[in-house]
N, C-alpha and C. Protein backbone atom coordinates (compact mmCIF):
# COMPACT_ATOMS: atom_id res chain seq x y z
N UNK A 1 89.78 79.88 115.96
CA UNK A 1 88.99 80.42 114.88
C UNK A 1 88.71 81.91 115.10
N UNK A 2 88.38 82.32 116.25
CA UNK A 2 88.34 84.08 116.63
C UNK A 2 89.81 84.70 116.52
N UNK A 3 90.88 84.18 117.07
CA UNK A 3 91.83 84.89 116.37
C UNK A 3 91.93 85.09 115.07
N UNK A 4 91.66 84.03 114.29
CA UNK A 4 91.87 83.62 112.85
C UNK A 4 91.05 85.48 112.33
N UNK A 5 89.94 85.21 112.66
CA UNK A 5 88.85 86.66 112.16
C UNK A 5 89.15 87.94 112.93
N UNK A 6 89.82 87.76 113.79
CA UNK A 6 90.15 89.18 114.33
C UNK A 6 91.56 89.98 113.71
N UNK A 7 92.62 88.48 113.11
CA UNK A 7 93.48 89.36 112.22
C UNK A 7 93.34 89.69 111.16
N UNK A 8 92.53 88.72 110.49
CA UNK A 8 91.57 89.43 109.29
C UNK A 8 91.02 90.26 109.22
N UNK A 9 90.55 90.74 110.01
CA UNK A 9 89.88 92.54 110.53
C UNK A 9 90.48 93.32 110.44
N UNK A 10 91.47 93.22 111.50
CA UNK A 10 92.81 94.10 111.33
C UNK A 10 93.17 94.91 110.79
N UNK A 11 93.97 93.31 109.70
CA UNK A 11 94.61 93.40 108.56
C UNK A 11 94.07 93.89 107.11
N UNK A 12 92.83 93.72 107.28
CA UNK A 12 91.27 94.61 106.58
C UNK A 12 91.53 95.71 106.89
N UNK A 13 91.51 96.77 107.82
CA UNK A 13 91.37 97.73 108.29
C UNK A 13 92.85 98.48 107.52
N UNK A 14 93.87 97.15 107.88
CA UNK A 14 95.19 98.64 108.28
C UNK A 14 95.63 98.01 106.41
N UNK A 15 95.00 97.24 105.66
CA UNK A 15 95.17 97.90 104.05
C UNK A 15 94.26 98.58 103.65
N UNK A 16 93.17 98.93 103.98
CA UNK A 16 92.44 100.09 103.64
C UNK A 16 92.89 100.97 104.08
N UNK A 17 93.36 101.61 105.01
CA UNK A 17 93.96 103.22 105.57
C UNK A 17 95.61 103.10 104.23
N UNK A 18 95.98 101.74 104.52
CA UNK A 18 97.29 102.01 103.56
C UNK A 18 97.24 102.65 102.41
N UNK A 19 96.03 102.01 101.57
CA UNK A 19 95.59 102.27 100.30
C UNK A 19 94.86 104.08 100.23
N UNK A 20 94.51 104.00 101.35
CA UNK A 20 93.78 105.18 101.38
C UNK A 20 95.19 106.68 101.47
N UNK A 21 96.13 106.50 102.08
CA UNK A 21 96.76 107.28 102.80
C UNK A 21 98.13 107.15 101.33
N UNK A 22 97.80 106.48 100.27
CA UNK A 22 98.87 106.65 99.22
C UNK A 22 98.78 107.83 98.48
N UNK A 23 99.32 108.42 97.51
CA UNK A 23 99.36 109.88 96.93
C UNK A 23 98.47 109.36 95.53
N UNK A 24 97.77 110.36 95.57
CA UNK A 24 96.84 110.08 94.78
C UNK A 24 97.10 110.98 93.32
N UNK A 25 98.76 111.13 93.09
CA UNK A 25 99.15 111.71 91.97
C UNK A 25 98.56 111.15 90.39
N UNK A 26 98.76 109.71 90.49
CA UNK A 26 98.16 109.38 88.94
C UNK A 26 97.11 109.92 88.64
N UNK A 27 96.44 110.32 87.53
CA UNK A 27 95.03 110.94 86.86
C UNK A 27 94.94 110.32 86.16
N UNK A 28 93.33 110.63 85.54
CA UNK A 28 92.90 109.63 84.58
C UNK A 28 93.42 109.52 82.88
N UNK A 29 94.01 110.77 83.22
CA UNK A 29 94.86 110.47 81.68
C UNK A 29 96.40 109.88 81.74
N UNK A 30 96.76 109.87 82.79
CA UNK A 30 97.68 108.82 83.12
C UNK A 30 97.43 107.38 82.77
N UNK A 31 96.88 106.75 82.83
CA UNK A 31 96.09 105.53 82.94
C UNK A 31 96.14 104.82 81.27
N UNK A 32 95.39 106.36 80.61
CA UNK A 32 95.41 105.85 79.31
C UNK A 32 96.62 106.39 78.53
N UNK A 33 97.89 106.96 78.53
CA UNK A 33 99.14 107.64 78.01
C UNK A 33 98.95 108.79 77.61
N UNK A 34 98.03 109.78 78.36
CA UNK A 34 98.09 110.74 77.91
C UNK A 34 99.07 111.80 78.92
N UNK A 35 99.46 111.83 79.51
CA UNK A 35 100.61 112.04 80.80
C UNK A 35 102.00 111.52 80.85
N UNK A 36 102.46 112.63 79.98
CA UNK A 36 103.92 112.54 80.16
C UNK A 36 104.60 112.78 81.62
N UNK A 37 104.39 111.78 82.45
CA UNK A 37 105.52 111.96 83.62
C UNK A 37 106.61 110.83 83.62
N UNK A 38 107.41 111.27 84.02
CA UNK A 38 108.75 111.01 84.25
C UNK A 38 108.41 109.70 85.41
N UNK A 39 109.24 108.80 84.91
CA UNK A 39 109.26 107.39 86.44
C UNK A 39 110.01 107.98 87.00
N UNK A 40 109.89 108.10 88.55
CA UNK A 40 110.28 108.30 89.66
C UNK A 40 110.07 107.33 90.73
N UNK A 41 111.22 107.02 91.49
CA UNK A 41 111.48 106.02 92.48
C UNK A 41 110.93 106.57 93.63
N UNK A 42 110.64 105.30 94.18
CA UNK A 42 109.56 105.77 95.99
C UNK A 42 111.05 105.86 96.82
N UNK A 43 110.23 106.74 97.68
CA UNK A 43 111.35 107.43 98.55
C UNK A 43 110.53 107.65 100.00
N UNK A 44 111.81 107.18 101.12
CA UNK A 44 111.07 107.50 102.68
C UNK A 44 109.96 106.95 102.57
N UNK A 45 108.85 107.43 102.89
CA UNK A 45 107.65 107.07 103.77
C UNK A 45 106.82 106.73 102.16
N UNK A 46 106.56 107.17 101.18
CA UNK A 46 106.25 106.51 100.68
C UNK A 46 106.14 104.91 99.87
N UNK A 47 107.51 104.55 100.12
CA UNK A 47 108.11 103.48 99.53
C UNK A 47 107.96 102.82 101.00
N UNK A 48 107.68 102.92 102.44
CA UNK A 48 107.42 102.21 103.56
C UNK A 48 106.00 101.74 103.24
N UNK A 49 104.79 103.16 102.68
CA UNK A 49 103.56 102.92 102.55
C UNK A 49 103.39 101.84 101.68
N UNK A 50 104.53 101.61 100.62
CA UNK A 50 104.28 100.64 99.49
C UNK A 50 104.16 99.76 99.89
N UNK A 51 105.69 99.16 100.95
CA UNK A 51 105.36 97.92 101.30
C UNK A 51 104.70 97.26 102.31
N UNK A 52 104.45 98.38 103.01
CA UNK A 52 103.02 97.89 104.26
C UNK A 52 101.97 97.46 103.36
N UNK A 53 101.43 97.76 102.10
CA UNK A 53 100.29 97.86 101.61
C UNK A 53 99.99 96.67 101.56
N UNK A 54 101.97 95.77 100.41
CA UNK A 54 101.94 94.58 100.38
C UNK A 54 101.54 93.34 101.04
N UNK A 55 102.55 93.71 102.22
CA UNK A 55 102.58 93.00 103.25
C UNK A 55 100.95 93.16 103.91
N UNK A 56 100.34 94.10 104.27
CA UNK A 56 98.88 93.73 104.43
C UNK A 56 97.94 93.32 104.14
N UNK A 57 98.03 92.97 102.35
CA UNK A 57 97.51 92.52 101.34
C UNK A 57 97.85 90.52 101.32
N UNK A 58 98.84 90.41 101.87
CA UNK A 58 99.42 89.02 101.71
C UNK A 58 99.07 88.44 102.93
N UNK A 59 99.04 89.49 104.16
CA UNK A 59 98.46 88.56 105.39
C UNK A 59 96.76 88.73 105.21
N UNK A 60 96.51 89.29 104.90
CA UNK A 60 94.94 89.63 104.19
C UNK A 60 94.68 88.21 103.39
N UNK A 61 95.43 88.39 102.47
CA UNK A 61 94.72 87.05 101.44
C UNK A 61 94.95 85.54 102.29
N UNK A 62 96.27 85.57 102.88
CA UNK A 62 96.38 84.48 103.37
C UNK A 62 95.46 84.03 104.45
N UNK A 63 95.06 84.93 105.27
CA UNK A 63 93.97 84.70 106.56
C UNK A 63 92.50 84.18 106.10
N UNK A 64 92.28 84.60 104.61
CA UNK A 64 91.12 84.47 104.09
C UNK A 64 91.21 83.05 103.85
N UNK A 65 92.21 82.70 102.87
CA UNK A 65 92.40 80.87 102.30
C UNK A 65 92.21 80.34 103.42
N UNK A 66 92.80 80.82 104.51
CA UNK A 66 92.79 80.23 105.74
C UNK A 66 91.39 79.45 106.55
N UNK A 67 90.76 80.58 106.65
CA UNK A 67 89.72 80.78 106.92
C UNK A 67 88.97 79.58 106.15
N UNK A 68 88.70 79.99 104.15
CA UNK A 68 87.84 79.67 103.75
C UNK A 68 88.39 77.25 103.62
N UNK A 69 89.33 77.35 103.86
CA UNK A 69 90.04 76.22 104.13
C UNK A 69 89.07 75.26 105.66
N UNK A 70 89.11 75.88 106.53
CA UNK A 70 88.78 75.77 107.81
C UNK A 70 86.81 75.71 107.89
């Protein structure tokens, strides 16, 4: 059960820095169509940041069911 909460911590921790450490290009008129930008594909380290985010997000949720299961 202490492992169980210590990777949940973690894994808490290292998707918050993920989330935190993404480019914070969209604006708020993005959001609603007022921002004509162009789609552009993730590249290098950003498209790594993408899927760490995932992947920290999925051992995140899963540790929780886990948890709240237990």
């Amino acid at each position: 059960m202490d492992i169980l909460n210590i990777i949940q911590l973690v894994s808490a921790i290292l998707l918050i820095i993920a989330i935190l450490l993404q480019n914070r290009g969209a604006s708020v008129g993005g959001i609603f169509g007022g921002e004509g930008a162009v789609f552009q594909t993730k590249r290098g380290l950003e498209k790594k940041l993408f899927i760490a985010t995932i992947v920290f997000s999925i051992i995140f949720l899963g540790t929780a069911l886990v948890s709240f299961i237990l």
